[in-house]
C-alpha atoms as a PDB file:
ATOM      1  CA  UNK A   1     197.187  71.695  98.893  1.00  0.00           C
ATOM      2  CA  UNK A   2     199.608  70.189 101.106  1.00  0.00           C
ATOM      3  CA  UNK A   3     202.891  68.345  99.451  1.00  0.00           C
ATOM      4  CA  UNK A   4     202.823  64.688  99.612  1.00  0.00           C
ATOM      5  CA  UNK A   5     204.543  63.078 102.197  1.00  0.00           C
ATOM      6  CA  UNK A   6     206.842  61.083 101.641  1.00  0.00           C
ATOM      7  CA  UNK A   7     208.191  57.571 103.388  1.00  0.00           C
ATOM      8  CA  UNK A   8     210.535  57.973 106.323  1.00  0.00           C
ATOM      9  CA  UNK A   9     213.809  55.582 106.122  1.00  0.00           C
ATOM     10  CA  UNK A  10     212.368  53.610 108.507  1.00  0.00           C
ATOM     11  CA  UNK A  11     209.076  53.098 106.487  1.00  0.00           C
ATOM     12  CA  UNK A  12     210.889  52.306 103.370  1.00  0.00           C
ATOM     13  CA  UNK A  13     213.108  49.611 104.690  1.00  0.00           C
ATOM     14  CA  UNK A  14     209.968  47.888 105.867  1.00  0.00           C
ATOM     15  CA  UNK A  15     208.762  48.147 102.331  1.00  0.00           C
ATOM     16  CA  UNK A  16     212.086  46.753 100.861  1.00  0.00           C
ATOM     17  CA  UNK A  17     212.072  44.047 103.279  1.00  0.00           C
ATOM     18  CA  UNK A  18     208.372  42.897 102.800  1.00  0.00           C
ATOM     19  CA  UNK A  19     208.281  43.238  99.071  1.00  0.00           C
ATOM     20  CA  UNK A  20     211.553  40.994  98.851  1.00  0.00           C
ATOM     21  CA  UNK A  21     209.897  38.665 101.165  1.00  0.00           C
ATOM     22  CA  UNK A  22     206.987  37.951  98.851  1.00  0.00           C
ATOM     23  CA  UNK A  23     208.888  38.149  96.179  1.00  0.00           C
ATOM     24  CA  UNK A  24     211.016  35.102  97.770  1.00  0.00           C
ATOM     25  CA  UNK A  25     207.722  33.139  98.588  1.00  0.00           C
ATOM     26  CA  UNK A  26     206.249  33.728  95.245  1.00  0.00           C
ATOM     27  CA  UNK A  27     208.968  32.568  92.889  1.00  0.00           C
ATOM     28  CA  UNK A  28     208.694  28.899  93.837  1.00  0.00           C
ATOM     29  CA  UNK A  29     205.448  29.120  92.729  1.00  0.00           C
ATOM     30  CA  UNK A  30     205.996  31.293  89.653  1.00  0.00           C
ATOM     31  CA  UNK A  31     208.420  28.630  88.445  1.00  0.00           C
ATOM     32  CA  UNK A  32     206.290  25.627  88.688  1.00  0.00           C
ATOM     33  CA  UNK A  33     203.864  27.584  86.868  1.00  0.00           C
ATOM     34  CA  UNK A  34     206.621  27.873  84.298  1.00  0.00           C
ATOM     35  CA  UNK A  35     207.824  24.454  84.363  1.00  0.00           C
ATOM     36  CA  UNK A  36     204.389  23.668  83.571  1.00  0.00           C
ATOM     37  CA  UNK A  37     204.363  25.042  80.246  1.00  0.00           C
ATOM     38  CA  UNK A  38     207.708  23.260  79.304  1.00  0.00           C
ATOM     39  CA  UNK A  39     208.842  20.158  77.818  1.00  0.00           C
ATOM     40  CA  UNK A  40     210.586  17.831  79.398  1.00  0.00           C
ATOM     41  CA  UNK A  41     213.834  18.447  77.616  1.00  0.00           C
ATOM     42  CA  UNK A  42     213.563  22.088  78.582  1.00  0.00           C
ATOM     43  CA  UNK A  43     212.778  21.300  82.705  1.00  0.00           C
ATOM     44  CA  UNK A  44     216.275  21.498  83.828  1.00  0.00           C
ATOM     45  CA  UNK A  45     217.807  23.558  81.483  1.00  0.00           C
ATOM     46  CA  UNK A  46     220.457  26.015  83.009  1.00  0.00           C
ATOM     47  CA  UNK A  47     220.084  28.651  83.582  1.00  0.00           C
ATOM     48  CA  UNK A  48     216.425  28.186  84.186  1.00  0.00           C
ATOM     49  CA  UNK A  49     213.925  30.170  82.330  1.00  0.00           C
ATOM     50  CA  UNK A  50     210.845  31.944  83.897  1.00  0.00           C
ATOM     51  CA  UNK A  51     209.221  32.090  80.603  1.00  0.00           C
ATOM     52  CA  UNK A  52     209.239  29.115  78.490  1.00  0.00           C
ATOM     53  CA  UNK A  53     210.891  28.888  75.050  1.00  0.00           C
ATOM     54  CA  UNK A  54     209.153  27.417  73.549  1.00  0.00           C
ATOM     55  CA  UNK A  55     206.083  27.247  75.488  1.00  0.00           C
ATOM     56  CA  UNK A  56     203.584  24.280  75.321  1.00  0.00           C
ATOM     57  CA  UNK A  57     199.870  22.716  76.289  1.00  0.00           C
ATOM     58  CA  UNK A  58     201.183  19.198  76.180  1.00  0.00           C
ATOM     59  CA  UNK A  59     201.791  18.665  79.848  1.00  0.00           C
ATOM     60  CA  UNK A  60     198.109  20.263  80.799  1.00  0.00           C
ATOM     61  CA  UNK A  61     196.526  18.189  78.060  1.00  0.00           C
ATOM     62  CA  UNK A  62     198.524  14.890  79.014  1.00  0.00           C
ATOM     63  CA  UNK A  63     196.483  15.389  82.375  1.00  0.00           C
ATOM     64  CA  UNK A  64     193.423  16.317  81.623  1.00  0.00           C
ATOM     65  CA  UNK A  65     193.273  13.933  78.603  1.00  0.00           C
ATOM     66  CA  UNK A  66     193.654  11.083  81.307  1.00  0.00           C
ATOM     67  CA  UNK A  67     190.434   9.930  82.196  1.00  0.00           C
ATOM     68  CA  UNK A  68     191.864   8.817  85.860  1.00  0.00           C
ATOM     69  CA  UNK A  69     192.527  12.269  86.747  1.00  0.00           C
ATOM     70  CA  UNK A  70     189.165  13.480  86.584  1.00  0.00           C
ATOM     71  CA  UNK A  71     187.948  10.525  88.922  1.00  0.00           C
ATOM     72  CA  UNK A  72     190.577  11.400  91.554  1.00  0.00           C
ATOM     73  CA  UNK A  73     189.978  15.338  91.217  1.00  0.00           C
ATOM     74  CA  UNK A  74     186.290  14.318  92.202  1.00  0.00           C
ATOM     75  CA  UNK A  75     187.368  12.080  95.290  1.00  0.00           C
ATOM     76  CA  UNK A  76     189.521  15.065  96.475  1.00  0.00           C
ATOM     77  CA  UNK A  77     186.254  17.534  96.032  1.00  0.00           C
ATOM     78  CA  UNK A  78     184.227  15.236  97.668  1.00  0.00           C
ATOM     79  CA  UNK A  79     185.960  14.846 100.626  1.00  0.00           C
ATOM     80  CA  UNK A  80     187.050  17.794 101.057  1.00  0.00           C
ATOM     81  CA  UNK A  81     183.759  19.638 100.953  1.00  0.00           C
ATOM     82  CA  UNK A  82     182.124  17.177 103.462  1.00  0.00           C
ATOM     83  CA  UNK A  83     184.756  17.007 105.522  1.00  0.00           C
ATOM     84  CA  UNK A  84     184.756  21.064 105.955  1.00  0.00           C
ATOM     85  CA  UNK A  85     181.596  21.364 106.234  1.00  0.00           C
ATOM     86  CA  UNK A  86     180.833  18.940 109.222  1.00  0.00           C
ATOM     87  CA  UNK A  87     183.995  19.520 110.714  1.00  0.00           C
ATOM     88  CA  UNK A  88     183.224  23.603 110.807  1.00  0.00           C
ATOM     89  CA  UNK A  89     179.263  23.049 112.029  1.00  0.00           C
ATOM     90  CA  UNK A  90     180.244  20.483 114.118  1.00  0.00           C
ATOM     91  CA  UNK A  91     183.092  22.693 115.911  1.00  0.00           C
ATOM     92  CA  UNK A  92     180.602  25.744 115.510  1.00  0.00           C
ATOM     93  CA  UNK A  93     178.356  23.921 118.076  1.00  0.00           C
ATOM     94  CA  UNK A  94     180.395  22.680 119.974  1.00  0.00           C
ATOM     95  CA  UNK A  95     182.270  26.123 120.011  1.00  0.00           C
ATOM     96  CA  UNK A  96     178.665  27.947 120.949  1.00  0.00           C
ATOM     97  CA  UNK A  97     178.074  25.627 123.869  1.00  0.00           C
ATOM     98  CA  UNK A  98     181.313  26.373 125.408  1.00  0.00           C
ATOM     99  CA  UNK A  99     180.659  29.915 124.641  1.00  0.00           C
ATOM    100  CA  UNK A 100     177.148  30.051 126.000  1.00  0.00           C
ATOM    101  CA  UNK A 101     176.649  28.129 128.321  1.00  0.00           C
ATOM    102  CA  UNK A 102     177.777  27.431 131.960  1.00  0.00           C
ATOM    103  CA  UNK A 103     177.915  23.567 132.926  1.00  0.00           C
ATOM    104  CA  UNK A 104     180.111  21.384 135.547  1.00  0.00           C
ATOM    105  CA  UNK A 105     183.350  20.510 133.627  1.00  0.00           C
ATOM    106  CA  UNK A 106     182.949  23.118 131.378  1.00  0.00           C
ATOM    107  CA  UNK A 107     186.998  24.894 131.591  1.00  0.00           C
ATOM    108  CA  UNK A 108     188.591  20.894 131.924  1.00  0.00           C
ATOM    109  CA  UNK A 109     186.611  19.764 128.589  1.00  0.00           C
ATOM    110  CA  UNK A 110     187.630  22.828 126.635  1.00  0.00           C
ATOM    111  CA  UNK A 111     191.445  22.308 127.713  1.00  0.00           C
ATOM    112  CA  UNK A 112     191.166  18.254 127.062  1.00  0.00           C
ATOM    113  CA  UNK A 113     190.135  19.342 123.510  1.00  0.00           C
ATOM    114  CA  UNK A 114     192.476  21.971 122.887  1.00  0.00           C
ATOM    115  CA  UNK A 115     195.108  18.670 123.906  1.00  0.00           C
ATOM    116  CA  UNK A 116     194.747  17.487 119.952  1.00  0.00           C
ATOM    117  CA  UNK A 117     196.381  20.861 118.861  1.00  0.00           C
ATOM    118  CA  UNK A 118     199.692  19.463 121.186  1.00  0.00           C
ATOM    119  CA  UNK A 119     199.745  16.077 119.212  1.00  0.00           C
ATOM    120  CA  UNK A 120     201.783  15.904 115.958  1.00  0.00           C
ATOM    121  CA  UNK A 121     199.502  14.492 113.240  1.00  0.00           C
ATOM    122  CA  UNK A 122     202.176  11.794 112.669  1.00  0.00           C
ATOM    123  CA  UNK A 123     201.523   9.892 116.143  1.00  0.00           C
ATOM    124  CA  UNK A 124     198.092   9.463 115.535  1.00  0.00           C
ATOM    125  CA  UNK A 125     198.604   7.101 112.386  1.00  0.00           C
ATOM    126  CA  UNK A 126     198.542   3.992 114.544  1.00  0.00           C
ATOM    127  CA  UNK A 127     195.534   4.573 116.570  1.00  0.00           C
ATOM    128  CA  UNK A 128     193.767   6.053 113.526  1.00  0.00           C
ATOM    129  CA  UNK A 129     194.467   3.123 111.328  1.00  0.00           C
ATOM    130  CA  UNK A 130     193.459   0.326 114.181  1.00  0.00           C
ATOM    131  CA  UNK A 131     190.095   2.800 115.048  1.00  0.00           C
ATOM    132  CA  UNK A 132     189.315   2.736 111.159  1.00  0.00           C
ATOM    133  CA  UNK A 133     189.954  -1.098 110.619  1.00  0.00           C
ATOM    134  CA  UNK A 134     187.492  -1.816 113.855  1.00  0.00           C
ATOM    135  CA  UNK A 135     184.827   0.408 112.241  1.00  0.00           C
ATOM    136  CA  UNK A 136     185.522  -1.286 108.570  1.00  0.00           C
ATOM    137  CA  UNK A 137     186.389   1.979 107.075  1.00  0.00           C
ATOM    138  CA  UNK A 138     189.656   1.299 105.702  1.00  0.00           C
ATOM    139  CA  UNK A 139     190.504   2.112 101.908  1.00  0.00           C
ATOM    140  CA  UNK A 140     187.032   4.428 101.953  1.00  0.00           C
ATOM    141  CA  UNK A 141     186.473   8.205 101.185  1.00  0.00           C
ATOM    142  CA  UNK A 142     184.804   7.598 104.375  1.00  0.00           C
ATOM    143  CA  UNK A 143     187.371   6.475 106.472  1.00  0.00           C
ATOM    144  CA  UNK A 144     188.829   9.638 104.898  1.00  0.00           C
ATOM    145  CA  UNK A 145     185.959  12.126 106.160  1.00  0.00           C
ATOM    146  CA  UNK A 146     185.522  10.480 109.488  1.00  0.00           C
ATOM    147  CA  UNK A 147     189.094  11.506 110.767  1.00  0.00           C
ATOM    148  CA  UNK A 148     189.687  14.935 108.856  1.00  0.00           C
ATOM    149  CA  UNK A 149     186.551  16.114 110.714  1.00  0.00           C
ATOM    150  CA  UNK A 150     187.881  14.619 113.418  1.00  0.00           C
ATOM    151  CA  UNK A 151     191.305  16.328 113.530  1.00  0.00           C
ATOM    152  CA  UNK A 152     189.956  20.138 112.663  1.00  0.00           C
ATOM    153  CA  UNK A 153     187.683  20.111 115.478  1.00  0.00           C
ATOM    154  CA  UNK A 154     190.092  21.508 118.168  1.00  0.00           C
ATOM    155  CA  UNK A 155     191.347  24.097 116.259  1.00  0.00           C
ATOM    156  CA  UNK A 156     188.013  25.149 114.873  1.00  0.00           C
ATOM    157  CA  UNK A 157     186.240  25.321 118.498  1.00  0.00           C
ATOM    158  CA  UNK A 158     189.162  27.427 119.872  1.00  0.00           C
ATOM    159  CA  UNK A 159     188.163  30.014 117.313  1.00  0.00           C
ATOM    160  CA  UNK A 160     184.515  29.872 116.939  1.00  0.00           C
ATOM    161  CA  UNK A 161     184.579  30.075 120.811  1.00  0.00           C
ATOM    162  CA  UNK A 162     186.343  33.473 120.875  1.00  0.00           C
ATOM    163  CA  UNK A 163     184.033  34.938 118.841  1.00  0.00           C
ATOM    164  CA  UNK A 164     180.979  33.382 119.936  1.00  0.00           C
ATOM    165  CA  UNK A 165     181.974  35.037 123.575  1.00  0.00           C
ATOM    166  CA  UNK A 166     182.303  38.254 121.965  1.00  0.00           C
ATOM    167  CA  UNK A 167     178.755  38.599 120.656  1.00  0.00           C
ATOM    168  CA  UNK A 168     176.256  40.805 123.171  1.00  0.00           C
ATOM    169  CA  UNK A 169     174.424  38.706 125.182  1.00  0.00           C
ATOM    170  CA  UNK A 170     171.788  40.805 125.061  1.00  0.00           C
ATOM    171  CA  UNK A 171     171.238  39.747 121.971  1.00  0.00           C
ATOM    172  CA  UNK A 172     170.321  36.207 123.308  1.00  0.00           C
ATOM    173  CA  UNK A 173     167.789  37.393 125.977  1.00  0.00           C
ATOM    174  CA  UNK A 174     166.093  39.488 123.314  1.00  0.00           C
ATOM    175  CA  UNK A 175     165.640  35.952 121.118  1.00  0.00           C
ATOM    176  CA  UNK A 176     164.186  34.148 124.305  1.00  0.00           C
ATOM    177  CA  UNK A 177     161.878  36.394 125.407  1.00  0.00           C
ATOM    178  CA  UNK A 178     160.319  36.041 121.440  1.00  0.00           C
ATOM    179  CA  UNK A 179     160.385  32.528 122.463  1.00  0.00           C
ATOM    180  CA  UNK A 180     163.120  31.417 120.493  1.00  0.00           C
ATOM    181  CA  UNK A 181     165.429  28.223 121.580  1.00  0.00           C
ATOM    182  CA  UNK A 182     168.464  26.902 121.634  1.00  0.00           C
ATOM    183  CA  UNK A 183     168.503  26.160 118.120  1.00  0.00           C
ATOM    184  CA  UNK A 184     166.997  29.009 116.515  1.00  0.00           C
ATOM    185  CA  UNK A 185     169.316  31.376 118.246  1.00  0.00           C
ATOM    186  CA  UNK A 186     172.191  29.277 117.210  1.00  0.00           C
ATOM    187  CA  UNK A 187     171.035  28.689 113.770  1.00  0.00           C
ATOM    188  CA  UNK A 188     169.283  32.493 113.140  1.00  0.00           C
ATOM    189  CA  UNK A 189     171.270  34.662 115.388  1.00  0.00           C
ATOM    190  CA  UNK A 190     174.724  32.929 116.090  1.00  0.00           C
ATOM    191  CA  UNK A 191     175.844  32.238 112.932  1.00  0.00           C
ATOM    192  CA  UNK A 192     175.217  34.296 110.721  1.00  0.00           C
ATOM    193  CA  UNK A 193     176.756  37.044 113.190  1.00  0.00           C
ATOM    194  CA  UNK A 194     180.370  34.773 112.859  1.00  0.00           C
ATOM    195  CA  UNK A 195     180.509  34.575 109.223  1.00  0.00           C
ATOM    196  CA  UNK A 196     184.312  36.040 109.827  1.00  0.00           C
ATOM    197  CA  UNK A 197     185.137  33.207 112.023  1.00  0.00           C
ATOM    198  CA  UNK A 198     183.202  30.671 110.365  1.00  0.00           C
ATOM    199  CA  UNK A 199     185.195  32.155 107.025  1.00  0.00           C
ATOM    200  CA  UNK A 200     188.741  31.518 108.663  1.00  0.00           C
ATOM    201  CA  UNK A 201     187.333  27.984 109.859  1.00  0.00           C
ATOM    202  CA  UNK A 202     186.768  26.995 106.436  1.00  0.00           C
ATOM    203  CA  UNK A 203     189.440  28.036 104.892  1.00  0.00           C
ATOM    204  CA  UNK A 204     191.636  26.135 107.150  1.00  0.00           C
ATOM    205  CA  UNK A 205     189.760  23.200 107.221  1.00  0.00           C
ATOM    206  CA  UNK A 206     189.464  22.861 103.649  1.00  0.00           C
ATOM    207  CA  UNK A 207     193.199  23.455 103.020  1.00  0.00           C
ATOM    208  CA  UNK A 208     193.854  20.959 105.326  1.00  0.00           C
ATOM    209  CA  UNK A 209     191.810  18.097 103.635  1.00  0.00           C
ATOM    210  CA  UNK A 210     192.622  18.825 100.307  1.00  0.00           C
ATOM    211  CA  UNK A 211     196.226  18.670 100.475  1.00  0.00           C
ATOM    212  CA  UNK A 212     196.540  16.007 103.101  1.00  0.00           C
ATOM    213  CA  UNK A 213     198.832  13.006 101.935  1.00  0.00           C
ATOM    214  CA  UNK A 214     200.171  11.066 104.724  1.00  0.00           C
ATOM    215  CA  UNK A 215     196.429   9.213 106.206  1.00  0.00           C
ATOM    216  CA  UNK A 216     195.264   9.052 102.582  1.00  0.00           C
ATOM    217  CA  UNK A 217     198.496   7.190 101.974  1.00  0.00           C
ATOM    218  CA  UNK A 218     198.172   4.986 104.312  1.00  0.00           C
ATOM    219  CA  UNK A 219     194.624   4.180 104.292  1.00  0.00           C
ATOM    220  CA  UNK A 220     193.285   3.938 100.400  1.00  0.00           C
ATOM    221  CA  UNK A 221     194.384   1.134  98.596  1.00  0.00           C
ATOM    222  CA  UNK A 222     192.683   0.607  95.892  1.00  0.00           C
ATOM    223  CA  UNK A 223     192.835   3.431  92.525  1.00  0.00           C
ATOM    224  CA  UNK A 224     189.279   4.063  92.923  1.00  0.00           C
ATOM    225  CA  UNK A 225     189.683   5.473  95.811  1.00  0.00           C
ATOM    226  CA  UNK A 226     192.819   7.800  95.536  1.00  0.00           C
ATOM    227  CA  UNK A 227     192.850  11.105  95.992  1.00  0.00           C
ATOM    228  CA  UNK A 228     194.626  14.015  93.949  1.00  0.00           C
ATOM    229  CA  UNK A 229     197.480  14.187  96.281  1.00  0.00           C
ATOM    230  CA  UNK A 230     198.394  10.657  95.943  1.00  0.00           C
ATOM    231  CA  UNK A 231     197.910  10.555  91.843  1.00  0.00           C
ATOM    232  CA  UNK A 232     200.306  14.099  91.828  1.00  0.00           C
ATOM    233  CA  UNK A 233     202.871  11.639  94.209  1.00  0.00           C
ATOM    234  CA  UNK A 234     202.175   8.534  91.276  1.00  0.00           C
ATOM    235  CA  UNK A 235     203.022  10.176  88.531  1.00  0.00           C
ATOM    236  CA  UNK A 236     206.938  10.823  90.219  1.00  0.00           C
ATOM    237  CA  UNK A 237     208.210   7.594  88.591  1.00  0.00           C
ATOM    238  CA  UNK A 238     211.328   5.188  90.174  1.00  0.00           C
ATOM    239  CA  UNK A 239     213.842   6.131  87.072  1.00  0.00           C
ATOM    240  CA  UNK A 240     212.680   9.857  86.542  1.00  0.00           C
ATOM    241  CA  UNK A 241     210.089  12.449  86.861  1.00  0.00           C
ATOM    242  CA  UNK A 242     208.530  14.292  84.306  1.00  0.00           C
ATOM    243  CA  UNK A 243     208.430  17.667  86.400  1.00  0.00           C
ATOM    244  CA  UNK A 244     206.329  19.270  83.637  1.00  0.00           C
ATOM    245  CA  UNK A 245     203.596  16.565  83.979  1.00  0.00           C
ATOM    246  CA  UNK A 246     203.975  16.954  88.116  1.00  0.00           C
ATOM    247  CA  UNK A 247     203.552  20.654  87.930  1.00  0.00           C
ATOM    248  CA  UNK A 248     200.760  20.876  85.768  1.00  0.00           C
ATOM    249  CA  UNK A 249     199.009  18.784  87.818  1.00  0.00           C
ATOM    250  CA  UNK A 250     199.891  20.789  90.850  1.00  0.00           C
ATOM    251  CA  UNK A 251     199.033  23.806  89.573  1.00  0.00           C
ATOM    252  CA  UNK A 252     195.557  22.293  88.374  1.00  0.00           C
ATOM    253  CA  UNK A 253     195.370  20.739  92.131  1.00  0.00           C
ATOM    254  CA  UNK A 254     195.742  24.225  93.845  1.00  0.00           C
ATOM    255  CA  UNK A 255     192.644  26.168  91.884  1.00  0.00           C
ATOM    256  CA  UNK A 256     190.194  25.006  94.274  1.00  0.00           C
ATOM    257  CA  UNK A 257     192.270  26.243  97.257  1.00  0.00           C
ATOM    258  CA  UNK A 258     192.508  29.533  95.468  1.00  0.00           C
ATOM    259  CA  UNK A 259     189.085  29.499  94.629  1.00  0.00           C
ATOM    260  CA  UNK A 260     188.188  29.303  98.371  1.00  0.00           C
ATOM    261  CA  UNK A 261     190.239  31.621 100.156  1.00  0.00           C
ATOM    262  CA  UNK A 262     189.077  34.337  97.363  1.00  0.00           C
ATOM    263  CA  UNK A 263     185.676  33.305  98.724  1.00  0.00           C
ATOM    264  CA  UNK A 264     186.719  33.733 102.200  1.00  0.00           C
ATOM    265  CA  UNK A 265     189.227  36.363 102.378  1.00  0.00           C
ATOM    266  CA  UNK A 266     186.872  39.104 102.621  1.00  0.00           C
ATOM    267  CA  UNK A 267     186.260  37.402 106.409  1.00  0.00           C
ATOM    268  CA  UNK A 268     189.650  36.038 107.060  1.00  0.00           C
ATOM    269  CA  UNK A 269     191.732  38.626 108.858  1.00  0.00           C
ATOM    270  CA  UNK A 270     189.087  39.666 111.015  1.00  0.00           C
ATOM    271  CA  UNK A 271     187.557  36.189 111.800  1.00  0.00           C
ATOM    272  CA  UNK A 272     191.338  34.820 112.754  1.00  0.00           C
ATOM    273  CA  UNK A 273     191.886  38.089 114.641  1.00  0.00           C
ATOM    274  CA  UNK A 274     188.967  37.293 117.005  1.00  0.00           C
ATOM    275  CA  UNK A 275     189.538  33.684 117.502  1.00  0.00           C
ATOM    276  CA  UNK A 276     193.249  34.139 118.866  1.00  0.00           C
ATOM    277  CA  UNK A 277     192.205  36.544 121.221  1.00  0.00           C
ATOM    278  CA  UNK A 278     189.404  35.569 123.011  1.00  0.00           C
ATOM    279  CA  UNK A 279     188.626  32.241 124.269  1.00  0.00           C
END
């Protein structure tokens, strides 16, 4: 049996360097989820402690004891989930007709889409508030889901499109000549062949509605209607912040997002792979 080989200098370096870079990117985390267990009194307590001492359940039961948080944990689910999942069937067909099909215009209405990726999110406030006050869908979770679909569509067509062009077209021809049509092939062949892409798609879209802040903000005005990143932003008061409240309710925020990608991750590398290089 041969010896074990072991890691070159040049290997090992890369090694050092990556494990110190997650180790960078993970202690921000790691501390909130410390602070989180601490009292107030302890929160800025030098030097800081990675484990609380004493360590407490107040700050997680303050939050979950409040029967607000609950309510704006649901409006956060809610439009979240239907936001991701017309945004990523919406771009998925939209993705499969540029992929599949040849039709005048085709190349100019794929690049006058991919045109939102350009825009900052910031400059479309305006337009978005004045479209969602003519369609009386201001201070609604539907005002909410009409523009997060909205603004993932570009980026999910550019990827569903890559991999939708990769798939045999064989495949296709075999499905007509059974006599199957446009939607059965989409619906029985298409997609369930781009569950990597489709994967990637959701992940992204769903990160990106439940943590967006700055259109909530400026659309919901009533408490009903607020979502969890606005109540996390409330409960930073004008003459101090309980940071052990804040990150509780932050860490309690992020589960769903974990909870996704772990459903997705199996998909994501290669699905993201195949979107950026195709299309």
């Amino acid at each position: 049996m041969s010896a074990r080989r072991l890691p070159g200098p040049a290997q090992s370096f890369r090694l050092v360097t990556l494990a110190f870079g997650a180790l960078l990117m993970v202690t921000p985390f790691l501390y909130m989820l410390s602070t989180s267990f601490k009292g107030q009194q302890y929160v800025l307590k030098l030097p800081p402690q990675f484990i609380p001492d004493p360590a407490t359940l107040s700050n997680y039961e303050r939050i979950l004891l409040r029967g607000d948080f609950g309510h704006y944990f649901a409006n956060s689910l809610i439009v979240a989930v239907v936001s991701t999942t017309l945004a990523v069937l919406l771009s998925a067909m939209m993705a499969y007709g540029f992929a599949r099909y040849r039709f005048p215009g085709r190349e100019l209405m794929f690049r006058l889409l991919l045109i939102g990726l350009m825009i900052p999110a910031m400059m479309l406030i305006v337009p978005q508030f004045v479209l969602a006050k003519f369609f009386g869908v201001l201070d609604s979770l539907v005002g909410l889901i009409i523009f997060y679909v909205a603004g993932n569509l570009a980026l999910n067509t550019f990827l569903l499109r890559g991999f939708f062009e990769a798939l045999p077209g064989e495949l296709d021809q075999a499905m007509q000549i059974d006599g199957a049509g446009h939607w059965r092939r989409f619906w029985n062949l298409a997609l369930p062949l781009a569950r990597p892409a489709l994967a990637t798609a959701t992940i992204f879209t769903f990160l990106a509605t439940w943590d967006e802040f700055a259109w909530a903000l400026t659309i919901i005005t009533t408490p009903e209607n607020q979502t969890l990143p606005i109540a996390v932003a409330l409960l930073q008061g004008p003459k101090g912040t309980q940071w052990g409240l804040v990150f509780a309710a932050s860490i309690i925020a992020i589960l769903p997002v974990i909870a996704v990608f772990l459903t997705f991750q199996r998909h994501f590398v290669q699905g993201l792979t195949a979107g950026s290089v195709k299309g």
